[in-house]
Each structure stands twice: as structure tokens, then as C-alpha cells.
C-alpha atoms as a PDB file:
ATOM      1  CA  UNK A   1    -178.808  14.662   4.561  1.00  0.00           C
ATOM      2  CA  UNK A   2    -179.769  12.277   7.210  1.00  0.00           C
ATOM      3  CA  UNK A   3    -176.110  10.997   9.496  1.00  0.00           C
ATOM      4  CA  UNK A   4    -177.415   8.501  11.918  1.00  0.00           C
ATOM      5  CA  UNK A   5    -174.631   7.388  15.027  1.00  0.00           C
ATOM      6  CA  UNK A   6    -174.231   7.477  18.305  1.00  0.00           C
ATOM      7  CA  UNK A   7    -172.263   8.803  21.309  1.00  0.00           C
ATOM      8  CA  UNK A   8    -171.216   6.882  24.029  1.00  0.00           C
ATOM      9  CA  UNK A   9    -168.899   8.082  27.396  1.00  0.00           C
ATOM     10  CA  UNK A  10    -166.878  11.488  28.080  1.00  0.00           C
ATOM     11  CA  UNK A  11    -163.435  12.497  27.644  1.00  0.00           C
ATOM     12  CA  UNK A  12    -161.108  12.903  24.417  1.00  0.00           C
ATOM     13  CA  UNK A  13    -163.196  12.310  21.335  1.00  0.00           C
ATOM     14  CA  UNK A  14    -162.291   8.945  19.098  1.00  0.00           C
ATOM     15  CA  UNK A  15    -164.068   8.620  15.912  1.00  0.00           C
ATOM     16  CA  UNK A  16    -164.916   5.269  14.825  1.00  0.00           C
ATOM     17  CA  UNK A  17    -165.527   4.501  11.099  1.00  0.00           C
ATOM     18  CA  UNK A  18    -166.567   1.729   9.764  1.00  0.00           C
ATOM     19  CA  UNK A  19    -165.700  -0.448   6.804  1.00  0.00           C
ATOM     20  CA  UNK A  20    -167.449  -0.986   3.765  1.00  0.00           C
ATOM     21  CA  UNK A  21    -169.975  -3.600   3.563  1.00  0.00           C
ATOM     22  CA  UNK A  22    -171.078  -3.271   7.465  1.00  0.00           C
ATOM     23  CA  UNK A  23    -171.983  -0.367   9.026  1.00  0.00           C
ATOM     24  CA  UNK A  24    -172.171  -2.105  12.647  1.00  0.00           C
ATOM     25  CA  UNK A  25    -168.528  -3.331  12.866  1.00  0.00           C
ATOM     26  CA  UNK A  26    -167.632  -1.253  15.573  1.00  0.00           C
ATOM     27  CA  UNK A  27    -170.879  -1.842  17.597  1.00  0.00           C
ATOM     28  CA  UNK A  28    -168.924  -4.196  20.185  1.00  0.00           C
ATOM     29  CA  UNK A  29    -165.917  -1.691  20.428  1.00  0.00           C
ATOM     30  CA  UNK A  30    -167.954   0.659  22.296  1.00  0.00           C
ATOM     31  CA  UNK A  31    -168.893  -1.339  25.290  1.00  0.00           C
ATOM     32  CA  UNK A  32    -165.217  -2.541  26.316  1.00  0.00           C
ATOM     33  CA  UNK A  33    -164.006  -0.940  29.286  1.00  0.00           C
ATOM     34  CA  UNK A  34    -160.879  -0.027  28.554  1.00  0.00           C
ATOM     35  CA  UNK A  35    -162.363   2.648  25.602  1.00  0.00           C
ATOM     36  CA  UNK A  36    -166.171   3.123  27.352  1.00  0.00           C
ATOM     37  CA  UNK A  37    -164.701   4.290  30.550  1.00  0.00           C
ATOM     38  CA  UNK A  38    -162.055   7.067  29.429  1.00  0.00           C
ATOM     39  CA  UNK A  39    -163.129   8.342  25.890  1.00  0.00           C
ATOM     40  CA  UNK A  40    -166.187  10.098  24.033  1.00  0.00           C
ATOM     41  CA  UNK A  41    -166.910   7.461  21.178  1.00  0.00           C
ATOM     42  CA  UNK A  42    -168.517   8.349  18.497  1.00  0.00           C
ATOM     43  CA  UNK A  43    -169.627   5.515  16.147  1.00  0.00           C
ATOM     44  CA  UNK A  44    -171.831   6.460  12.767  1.00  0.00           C
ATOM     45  CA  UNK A  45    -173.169   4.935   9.984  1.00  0.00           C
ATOM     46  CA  UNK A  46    -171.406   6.525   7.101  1.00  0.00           C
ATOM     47  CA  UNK A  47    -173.399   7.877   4.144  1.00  0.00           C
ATOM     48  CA  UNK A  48    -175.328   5.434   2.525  1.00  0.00           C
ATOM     49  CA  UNK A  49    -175.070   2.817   4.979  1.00  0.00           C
ATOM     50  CA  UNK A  50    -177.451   1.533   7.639  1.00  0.00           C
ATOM     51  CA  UNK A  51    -179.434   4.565   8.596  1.00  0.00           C
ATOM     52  CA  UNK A  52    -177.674   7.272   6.541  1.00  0.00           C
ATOM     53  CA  UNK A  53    -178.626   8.895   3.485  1.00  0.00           C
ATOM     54  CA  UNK A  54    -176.602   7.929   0.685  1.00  0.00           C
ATOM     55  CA  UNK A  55    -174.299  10.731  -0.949  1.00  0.00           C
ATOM     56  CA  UNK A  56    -175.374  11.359  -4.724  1.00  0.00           C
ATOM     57  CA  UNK A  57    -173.674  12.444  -7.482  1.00  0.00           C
ATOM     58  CA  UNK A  58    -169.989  10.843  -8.204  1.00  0.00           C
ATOM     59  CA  UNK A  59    -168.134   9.914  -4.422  1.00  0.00           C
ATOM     60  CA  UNK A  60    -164.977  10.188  -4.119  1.00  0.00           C
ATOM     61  CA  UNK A  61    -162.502   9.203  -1.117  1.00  0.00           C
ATOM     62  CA  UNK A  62    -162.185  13.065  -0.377  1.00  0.00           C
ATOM     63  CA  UNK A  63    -165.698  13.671  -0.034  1.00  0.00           C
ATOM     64  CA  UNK A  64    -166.271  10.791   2.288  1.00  0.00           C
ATOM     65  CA  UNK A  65    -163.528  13.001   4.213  1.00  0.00           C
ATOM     66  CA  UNK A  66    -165.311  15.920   4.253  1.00  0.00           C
ATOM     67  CA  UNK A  67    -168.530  14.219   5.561  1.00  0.00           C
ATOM     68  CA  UNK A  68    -166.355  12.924   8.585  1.00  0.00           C
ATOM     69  CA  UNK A  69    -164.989  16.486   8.838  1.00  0.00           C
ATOM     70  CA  UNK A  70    -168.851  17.538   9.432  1.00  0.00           C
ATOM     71  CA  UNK A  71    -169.744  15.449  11.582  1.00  0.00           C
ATOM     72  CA  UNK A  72    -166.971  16.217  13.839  1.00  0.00           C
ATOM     73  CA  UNK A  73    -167.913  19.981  13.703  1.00  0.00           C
ATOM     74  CA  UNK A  74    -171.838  19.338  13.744  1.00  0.00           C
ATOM     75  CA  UNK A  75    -170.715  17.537  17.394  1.00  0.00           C
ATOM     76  CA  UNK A  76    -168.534  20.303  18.749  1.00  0.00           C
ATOM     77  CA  UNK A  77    -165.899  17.419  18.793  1.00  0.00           C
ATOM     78  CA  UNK A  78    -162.304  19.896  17.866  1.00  0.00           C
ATOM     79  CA  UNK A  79    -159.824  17.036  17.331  1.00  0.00           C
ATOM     80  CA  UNK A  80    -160.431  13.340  17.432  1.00  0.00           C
ATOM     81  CA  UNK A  81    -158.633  10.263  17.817  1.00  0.00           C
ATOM     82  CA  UNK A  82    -159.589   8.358  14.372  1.00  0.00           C
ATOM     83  CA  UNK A  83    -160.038   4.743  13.909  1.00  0.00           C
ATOM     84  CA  UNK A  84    -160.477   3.647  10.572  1.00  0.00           C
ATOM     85  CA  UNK A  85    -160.992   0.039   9.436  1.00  0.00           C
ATOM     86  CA  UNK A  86    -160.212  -1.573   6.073  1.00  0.00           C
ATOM     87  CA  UNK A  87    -161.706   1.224   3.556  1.00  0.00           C
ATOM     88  CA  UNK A  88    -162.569   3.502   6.122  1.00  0.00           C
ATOM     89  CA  UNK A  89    -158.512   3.374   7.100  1.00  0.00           C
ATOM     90  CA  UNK A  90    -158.069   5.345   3.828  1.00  0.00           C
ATOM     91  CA  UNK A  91    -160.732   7.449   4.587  1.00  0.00           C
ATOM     92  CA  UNK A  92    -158.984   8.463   7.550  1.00  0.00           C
ATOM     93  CA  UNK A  93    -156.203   8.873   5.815  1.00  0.00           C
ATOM     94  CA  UNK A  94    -157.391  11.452   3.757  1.00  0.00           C
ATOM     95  CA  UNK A  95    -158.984  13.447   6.234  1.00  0.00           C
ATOM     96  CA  UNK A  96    -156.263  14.006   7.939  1.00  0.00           C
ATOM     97  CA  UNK A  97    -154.360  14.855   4.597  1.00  0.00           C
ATOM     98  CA  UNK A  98    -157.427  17.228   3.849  1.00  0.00           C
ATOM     99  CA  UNK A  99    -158.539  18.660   7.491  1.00  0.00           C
ATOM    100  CA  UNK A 100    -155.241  17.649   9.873  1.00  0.00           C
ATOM    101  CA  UNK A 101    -156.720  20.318  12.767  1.00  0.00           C
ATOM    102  CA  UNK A 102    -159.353  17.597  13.521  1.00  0.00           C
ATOM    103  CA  UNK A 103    -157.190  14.491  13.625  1.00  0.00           C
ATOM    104  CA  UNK A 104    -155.058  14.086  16.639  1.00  0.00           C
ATOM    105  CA  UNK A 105    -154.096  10.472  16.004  1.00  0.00           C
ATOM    106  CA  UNK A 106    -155.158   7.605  13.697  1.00  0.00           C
ATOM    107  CA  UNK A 107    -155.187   3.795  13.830  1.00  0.00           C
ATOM    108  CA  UNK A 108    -155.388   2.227  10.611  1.00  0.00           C
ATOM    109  CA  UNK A 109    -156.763  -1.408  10.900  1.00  0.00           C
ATOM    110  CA  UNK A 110    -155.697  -3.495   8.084  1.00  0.00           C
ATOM    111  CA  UNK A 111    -155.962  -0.591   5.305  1.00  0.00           C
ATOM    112  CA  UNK A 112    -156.974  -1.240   1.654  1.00  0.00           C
ATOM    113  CA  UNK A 113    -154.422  -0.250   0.278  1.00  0.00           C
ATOM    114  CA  UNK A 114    -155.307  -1.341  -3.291  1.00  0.00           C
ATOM    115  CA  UNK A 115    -151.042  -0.917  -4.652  1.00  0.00           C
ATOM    116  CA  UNK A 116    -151.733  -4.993  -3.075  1.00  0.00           C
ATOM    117  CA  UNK A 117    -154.267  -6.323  -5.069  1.00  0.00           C
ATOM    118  CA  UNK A 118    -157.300  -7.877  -2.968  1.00  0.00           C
ATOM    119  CA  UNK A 119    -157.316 -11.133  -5.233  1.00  0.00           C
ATOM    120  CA  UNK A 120    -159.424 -13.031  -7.444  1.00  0.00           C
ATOM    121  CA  UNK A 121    -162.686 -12.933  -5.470  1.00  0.00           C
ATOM    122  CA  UNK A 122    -162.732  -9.039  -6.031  1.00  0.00           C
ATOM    123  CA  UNK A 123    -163.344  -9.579  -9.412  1.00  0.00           C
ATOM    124  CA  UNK A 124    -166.236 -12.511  -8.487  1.00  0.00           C
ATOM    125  CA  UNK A 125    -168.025 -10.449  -6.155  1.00  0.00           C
ATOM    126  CA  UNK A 126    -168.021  -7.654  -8.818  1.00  0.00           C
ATOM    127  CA  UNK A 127    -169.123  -9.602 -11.310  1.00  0.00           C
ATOM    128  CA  UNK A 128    -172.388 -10.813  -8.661  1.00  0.00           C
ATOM    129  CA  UNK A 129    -172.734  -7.198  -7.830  1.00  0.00           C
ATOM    130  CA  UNK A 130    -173.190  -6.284 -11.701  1.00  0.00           C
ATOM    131  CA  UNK A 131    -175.751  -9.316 -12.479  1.00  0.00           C
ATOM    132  CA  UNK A 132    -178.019  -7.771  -9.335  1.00  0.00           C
ATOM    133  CA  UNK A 133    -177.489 -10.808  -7.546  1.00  0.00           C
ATOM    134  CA  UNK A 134    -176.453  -8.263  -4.023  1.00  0.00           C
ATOM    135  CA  UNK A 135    -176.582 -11.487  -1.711  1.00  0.00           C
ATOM    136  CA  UNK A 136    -173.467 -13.294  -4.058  1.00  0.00           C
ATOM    137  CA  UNK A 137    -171.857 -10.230  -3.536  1.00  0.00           C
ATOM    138  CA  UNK A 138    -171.564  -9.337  -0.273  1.00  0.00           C
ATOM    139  CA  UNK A 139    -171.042 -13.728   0.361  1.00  0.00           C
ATOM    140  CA  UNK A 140    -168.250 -13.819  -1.989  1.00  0.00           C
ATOM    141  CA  UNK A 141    -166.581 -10.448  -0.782  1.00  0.00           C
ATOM    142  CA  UNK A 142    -166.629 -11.039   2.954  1.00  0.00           C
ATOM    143  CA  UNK A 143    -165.396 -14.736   2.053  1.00  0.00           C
ATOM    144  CA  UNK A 144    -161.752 -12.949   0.631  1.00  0.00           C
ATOM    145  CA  UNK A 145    -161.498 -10.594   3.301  1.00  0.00           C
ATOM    146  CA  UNK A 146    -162.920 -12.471   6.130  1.00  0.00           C
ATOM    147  CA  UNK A 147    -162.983 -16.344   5.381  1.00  0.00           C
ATOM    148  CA  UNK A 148    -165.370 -19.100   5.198  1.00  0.00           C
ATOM    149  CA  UNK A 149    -166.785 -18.685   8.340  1.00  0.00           C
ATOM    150  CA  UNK A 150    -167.536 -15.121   8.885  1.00  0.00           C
ATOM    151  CA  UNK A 151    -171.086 -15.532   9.059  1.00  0.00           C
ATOM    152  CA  UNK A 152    -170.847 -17.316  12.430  1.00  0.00           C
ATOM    153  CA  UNK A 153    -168.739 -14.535  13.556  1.00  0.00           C
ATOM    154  CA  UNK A 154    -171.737 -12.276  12.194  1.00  0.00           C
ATOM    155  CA  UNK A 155    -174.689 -14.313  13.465  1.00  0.00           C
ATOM    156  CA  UNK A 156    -173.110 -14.723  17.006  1.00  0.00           C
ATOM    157  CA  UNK A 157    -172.372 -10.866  17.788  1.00  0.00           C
ATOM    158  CA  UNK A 158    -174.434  -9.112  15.362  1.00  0.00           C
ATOM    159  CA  UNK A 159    -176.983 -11.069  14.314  1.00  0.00           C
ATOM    160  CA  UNK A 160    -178.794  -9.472  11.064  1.00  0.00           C
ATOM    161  CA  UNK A 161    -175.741  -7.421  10.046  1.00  0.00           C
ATOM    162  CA  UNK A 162    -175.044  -9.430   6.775  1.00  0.00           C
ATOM    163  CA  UNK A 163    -179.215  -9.070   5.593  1.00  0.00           C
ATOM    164  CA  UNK A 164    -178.676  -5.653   6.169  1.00  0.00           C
ATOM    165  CA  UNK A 165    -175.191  -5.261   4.207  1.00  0.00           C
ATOM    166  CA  UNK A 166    -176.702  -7.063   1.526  1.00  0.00           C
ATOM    167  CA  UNK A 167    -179.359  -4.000   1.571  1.00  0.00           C
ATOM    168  CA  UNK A 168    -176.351  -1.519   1.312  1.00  0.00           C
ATOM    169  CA  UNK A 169    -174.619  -3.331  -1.026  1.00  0.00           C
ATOM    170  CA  UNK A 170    -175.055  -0.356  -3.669  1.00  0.00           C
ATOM    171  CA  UNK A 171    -173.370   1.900  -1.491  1.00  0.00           C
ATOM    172  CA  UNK A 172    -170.570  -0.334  -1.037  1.00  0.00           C
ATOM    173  CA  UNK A 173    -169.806  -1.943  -5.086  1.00  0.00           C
ATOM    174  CA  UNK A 174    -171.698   1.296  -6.367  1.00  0.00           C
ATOM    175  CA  UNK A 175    -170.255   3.935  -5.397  1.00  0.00           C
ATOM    176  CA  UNK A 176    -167.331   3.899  -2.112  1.00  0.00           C
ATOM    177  CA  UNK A 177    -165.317   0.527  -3.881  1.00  0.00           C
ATOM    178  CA  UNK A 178    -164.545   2.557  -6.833  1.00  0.00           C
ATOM    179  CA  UNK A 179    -163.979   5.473  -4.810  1.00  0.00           C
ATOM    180  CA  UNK A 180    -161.291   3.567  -3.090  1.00  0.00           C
ATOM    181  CA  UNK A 181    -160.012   2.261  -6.326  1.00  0.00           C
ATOM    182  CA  UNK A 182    -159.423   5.442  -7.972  1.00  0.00           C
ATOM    183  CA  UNK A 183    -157.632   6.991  -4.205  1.00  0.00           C
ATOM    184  CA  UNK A 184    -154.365   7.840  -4.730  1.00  0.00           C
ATOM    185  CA  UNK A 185    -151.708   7.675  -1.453  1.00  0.00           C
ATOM    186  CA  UNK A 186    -147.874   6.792  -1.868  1.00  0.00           C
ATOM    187  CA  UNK A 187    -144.602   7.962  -0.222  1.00  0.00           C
ATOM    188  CA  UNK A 188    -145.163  11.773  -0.671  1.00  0.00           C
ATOM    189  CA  UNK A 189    -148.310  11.494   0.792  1.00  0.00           C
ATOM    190  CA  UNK A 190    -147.521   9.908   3.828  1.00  0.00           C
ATOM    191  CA  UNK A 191    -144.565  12.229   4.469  1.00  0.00           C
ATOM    192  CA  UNK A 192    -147.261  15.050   4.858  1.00  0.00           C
ATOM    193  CA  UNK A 193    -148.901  13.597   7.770  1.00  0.00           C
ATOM    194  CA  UNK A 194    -147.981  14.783  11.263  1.00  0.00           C
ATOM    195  CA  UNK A 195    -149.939  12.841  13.417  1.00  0.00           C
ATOM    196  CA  UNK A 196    -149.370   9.610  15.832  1.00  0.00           C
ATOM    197  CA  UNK A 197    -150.098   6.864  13.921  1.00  0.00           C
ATOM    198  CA  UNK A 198    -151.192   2.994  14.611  1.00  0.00           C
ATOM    199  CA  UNK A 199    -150.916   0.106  12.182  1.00  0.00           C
ATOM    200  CA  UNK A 200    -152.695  -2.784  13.184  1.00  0.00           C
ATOM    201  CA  UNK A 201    -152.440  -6.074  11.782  1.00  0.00           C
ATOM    202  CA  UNK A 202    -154.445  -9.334  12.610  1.00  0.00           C
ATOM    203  CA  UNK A 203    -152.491 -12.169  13.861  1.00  0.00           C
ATOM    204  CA  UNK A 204    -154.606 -14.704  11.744  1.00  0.00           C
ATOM    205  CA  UNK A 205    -155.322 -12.731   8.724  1.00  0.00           C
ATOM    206  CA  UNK A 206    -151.983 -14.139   7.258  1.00  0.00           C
ATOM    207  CA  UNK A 207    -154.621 -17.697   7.036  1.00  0.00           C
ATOM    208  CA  UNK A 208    -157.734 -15.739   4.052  1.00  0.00           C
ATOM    209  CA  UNK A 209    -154.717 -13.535   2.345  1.00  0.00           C
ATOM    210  CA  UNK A 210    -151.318 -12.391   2.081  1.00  0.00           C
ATOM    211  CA  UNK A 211    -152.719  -9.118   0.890  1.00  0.00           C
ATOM    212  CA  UNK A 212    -153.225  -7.944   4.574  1.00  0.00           C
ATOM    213  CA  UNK A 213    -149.216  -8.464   5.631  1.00  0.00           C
ATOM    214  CA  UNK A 214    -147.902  -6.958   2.518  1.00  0.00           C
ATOM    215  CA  UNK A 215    -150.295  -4.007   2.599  1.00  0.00           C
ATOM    216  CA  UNK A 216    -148.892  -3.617   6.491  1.00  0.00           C
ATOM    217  CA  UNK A 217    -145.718  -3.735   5.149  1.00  0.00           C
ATOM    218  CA  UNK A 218    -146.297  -1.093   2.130  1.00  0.00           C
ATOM    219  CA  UNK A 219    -147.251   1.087   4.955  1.00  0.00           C
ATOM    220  CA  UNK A 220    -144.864   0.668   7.469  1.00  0.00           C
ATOM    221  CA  UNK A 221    -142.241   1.265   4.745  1.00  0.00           C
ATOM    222  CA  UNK A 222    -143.992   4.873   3.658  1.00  0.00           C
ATOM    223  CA  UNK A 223    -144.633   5.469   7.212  1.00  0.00           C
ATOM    224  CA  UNK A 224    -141.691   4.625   9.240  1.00  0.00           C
ATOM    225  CA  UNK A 225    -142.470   6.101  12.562  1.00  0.00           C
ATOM    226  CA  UNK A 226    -145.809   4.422  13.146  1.00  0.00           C
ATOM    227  CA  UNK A 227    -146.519   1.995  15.511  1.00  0.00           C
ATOM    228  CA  UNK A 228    -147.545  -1.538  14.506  1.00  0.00           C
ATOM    229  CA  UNK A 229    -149.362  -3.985  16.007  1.00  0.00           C
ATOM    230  CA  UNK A 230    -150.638  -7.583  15.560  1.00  0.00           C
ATOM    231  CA  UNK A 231    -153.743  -8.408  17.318  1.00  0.00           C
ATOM    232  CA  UNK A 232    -153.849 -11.676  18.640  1.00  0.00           C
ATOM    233  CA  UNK A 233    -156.391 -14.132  17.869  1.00  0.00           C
ATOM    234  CA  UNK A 234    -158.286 -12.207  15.011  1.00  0.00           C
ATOM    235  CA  UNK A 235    -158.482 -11.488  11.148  1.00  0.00           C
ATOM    236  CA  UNK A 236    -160.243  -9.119   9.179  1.00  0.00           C
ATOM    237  CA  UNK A 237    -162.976  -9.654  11.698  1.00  0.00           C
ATOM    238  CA  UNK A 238    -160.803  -8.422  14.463  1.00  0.00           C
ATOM    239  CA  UNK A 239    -163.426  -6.185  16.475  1.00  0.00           C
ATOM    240  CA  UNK A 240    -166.433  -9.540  16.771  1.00  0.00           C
ATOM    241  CA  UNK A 241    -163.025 -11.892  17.677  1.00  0.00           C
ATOM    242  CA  UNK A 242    -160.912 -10.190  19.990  1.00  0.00           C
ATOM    243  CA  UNK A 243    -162.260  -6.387  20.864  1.00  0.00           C
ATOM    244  CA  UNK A 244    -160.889  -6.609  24.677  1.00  0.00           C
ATOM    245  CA  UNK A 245    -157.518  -7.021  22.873  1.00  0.00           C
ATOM    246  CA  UNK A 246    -158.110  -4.301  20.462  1.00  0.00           C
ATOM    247  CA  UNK A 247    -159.758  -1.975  22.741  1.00  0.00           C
ATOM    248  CA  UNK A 248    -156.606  -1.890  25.160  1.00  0.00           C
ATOM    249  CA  UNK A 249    -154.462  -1.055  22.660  1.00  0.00           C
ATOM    250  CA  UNK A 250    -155.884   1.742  21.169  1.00  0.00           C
ATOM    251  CA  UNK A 251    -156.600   2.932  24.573  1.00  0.00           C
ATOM    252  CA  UNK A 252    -152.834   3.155  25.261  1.00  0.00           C
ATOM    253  CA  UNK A 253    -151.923   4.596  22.016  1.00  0.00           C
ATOM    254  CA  UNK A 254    -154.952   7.563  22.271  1.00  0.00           C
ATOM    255  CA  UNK A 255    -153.735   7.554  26.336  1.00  0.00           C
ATOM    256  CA  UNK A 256    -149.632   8.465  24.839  1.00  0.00           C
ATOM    257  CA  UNK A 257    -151.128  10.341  21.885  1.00  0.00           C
END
């Protein structure tokens, strides 16, 4: 199966995964200074997104673990600092539930945790997705999570990301959204993990949904002795608004981690 990403720098290895929808989220991340200039990033399109096959057969949140487990090995990289965003967060989460000798930290930006409902527009953007209208879909998803005006945020750092997540869009509402749905992850689970851990939080997300605050609250609860953080300036979107601020912070929790 065809993995498509890309390594950037030297030094401790951070694995950056994407959410669902876009697989170039974390495009901008890799040029700021504060990670670029200390770390090995590694930044891929995850299976079935952008340039990577697509996984058949029922997915599951486990086996999108396993193909971040791979990758890691195919690269030689032993343990990695792992950044997960959204529903790559609970990816990360499970990997290092399932394969903890190749996770030496996470940071978990804004995880979908689905015990907090997502809202109304889930159900909308489902409901598009079913009809085979993929452009209503992706519009009326990234509208929940991101608000009204995440295309400009799109068009002015990535132009042509949201064309190509409406291309992916079967990956996403097909097959990893379900996935996600069906993931289980409560109190006993996060007592099992041993690793550092980073909760961040946008300081404007508070303005599309309340879902993001209470699911950082869920979390902090079952995971007392992570960090949080609130990233100034930023929602959902919080790598195209603010990824100075963001960089420098997981670049002093990977540098005490």
C-alpha cells in the first residue's frame, strides 16, 4: 500500500498526524523554527487521504494505529513524539495504548472525543455525505468544527486543500468517522498510559462550540497529570492561525519530555 509523507530536519522524531477531512493541516507546522530547527518531523498523509492508498476492508481506530506503528518502523524512527489533531488525537491515543515502545510523548489537539457530542451539523453533513453530494459535506462539517469562515483560513495558507478534501471525503464519512464513533476510551483507559501528555485547547474555539472545552475537560478529568494548554488566537484551525504559538509549545513540552 502506497504511504505518501515527508521528512523534514534531524533530531528526536515527532510524528505529525493529521485530522480527518485534510490531509495538509500540518503543512505550515513544519517550517516554524522553533520545531524545523531541533526535531525530525515527519508529516504523512494517512491512508486514504491525499496521496495514500486507502485501507480496505472494515477500519477501525486500532488499525489506523497499527499503520502509524509501520510507518514509524518502515523509517527506523524507535520512539516518537506524537501529535495528533482532532480524530487523529484518538488515533494517537490508541497507539500508544496498542504499541507504547514507540510513543515517547503525545499532544492531543482538541480530541474527538465523541462521550461530547459534536452537534447538530454532524448529523447534516452526514446526511450530504449519504445523498453523494461530497462538496455539502465537507462545507457543512468544517462549518461545526471550524466556523463560517474557514475557507479563508484555507484559501490563504493552503490554497486547494478543501477541493482536495472534498475528493477524500469517502475516506473521511466512509470509513475513519465511524471508526471514531465506534472507539472506545474512558477512565481505565487512560490510567494505562505512561507517557507525557499535552492537552491543547484553542483560545477561540469556545466561539463554533462548547464541545471543544467540555471534551478538554472530560480529558483532563481522566487524565489528571497532563499538561493543558490554550493556544491563543486560534480554533479548530489552530495550526493556519497561530502555528508560531503552537510550534513553541510543543517544542518545550517534546524539549522536557
Amino acid at each position: 500500500m502506497r504511504r505518501a509523507y515527508e521528512e523534514r530536519g534531524a533530531g528526536p522524531p515527532v510524528l505529525l498526524l493529521h485530522a480527518g477531512v485534510c490531509a495538509d493541516w500540518f503543512a505550515t507546522l513544519t517550517a516554524e523554527p522553533a520545531l524545523a530547527g531541533a526535531y525530525r518531523l515527519i508529516r504523512c498523509h494517512r491512508p486514504g487521504y491525499g496521496d495514500s492508498d486507502r485501507m480496505a476492508g472494515p477500519v477501525t481506530v486500532a488499525r489506523m494505529a497499527d499503520q502509524c506503528r509501520d510507518l514509524l518502523c518502515h523509517l527506523g524512527a524507535e520512539r516518537a513524539h506524537v501529535v495528533g489533531h482532532s480524530s487523529s488525537a484518538v488515533i494517537a491515543l490508541q497507539l500508544a495504548l496498542d504499541h507504547p515502545e514507540v510513543v515517547r510523548s503525545l499532544a492531543l489537539l482538541e480530541t474527538a472525543v465523541l462521550d461530547v457530542p459534536s452537534g447538530p451539523f454532524a448529523g447534516e453533513a452526514l446526511r450530504a455525505y449519504t445523498e453523494g453530494n461530497h462538496a455539502a459535506a465537507v462545507d457543512t462539517w468544517m462549518r461545526g468544527v471550524c466556523g463560517p469562515d474557514y475557507r479563508k483560513a484555507f484559501e490563504a495558507v493552503l490554497p486547494g486543500a478543501i477541493d482536495r478534501a472534498v475528493a477524500d471525503a469517502d475516506t473521511f464519512f466512509g470509513q475513519e468517522l465511524p471508526a471514531v464513533r465506534a472507539w472506545s476510551f474512558g477512565p481505565a483507559e487512560a490510567r494505562s498510559l505512561t507517557q507525557p501528555v499535552l492537552l491543547v485547547l484553542g483560545e477561540r474555539s469556545a466561539d463554533v462550540s462548547p464541545a471543544f472545552a467540555e471534551r478538554h475537560a472530560l480529558l483532563r478529568d481522566w487524565l489528571p497529570h497532563a499538561e493543558a494548554f490554550e493556544l491563543p488566537g486560534a480554533n479548530h484551525l489552530m495550526h493556519l492561525q497561530n502555528p508560531r504559538g503552537l510550534a513553541e509549545r510543543l517544542a518545550a513540552f517534546f524539549t522536557r519530555h
